[in-house]
Protein backbone atom coordinates (compact mmCIF):
# COMPACT_ATOMS: atom_id res chain seq x y z
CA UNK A 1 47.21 161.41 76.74
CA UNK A 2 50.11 163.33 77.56
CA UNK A 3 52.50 160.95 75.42
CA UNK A 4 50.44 162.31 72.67
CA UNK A 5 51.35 166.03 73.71
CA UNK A 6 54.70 165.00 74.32
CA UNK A 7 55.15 163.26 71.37
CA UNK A 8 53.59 166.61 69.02
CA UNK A 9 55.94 168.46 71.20
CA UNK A 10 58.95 167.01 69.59
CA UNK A 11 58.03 166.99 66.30
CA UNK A 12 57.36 170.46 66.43
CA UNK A 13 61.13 170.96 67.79
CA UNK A 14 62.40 168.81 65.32
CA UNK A 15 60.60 170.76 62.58
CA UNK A 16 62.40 174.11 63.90
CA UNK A 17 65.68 172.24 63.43
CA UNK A 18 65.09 171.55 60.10
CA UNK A 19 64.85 167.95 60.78
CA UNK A 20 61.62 167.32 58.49
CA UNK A 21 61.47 163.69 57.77
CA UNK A 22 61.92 162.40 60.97
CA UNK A 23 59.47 165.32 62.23
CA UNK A 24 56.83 163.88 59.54
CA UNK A 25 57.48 160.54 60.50
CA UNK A 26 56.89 161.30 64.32
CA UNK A 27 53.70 163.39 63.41
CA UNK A 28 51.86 160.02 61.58
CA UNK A 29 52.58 158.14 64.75
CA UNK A 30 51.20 160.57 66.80
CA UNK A 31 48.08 161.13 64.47
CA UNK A 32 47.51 157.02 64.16
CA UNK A 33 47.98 157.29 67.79
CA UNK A 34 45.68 160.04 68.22
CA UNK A 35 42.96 157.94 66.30
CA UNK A 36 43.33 154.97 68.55
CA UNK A 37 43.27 156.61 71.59
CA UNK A 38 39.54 158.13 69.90
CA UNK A 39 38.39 155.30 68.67
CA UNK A 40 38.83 153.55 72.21
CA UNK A 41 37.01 155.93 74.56
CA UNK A 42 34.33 156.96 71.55
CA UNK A 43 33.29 153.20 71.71
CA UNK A 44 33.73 152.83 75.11
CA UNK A 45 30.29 151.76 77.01
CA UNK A 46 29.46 154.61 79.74
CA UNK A 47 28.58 152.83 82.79
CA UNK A 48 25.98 155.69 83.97
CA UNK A 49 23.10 154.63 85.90
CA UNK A 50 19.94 157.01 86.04
């Protein structure tokens, strides 16, 4: 999870250096990431036992 923060982190610095492209390109890994990281704990089975 924190490769995803880290990750947002320096696209947002790359953005303030007026590197866009690479910036945009950095944000759709880290938002396909993002969505697999989701998708992997929302269909995880929870192993609760009542």
């Amino acid at each position: 999870m924190s490769l995803i923060f880290l990750l947002t982190g320096i696209a947002m610095l790359l953005v303030m250096w007026g590197k866009e492209k690479p910036s945009y390109a950095l944000w759709a890994v880290t938002l396909a990431l993002s969505i697999y990281w989701l998708n992997h704990h929302a269909t995880d089975a929870l192993s609760i036992l009542l």
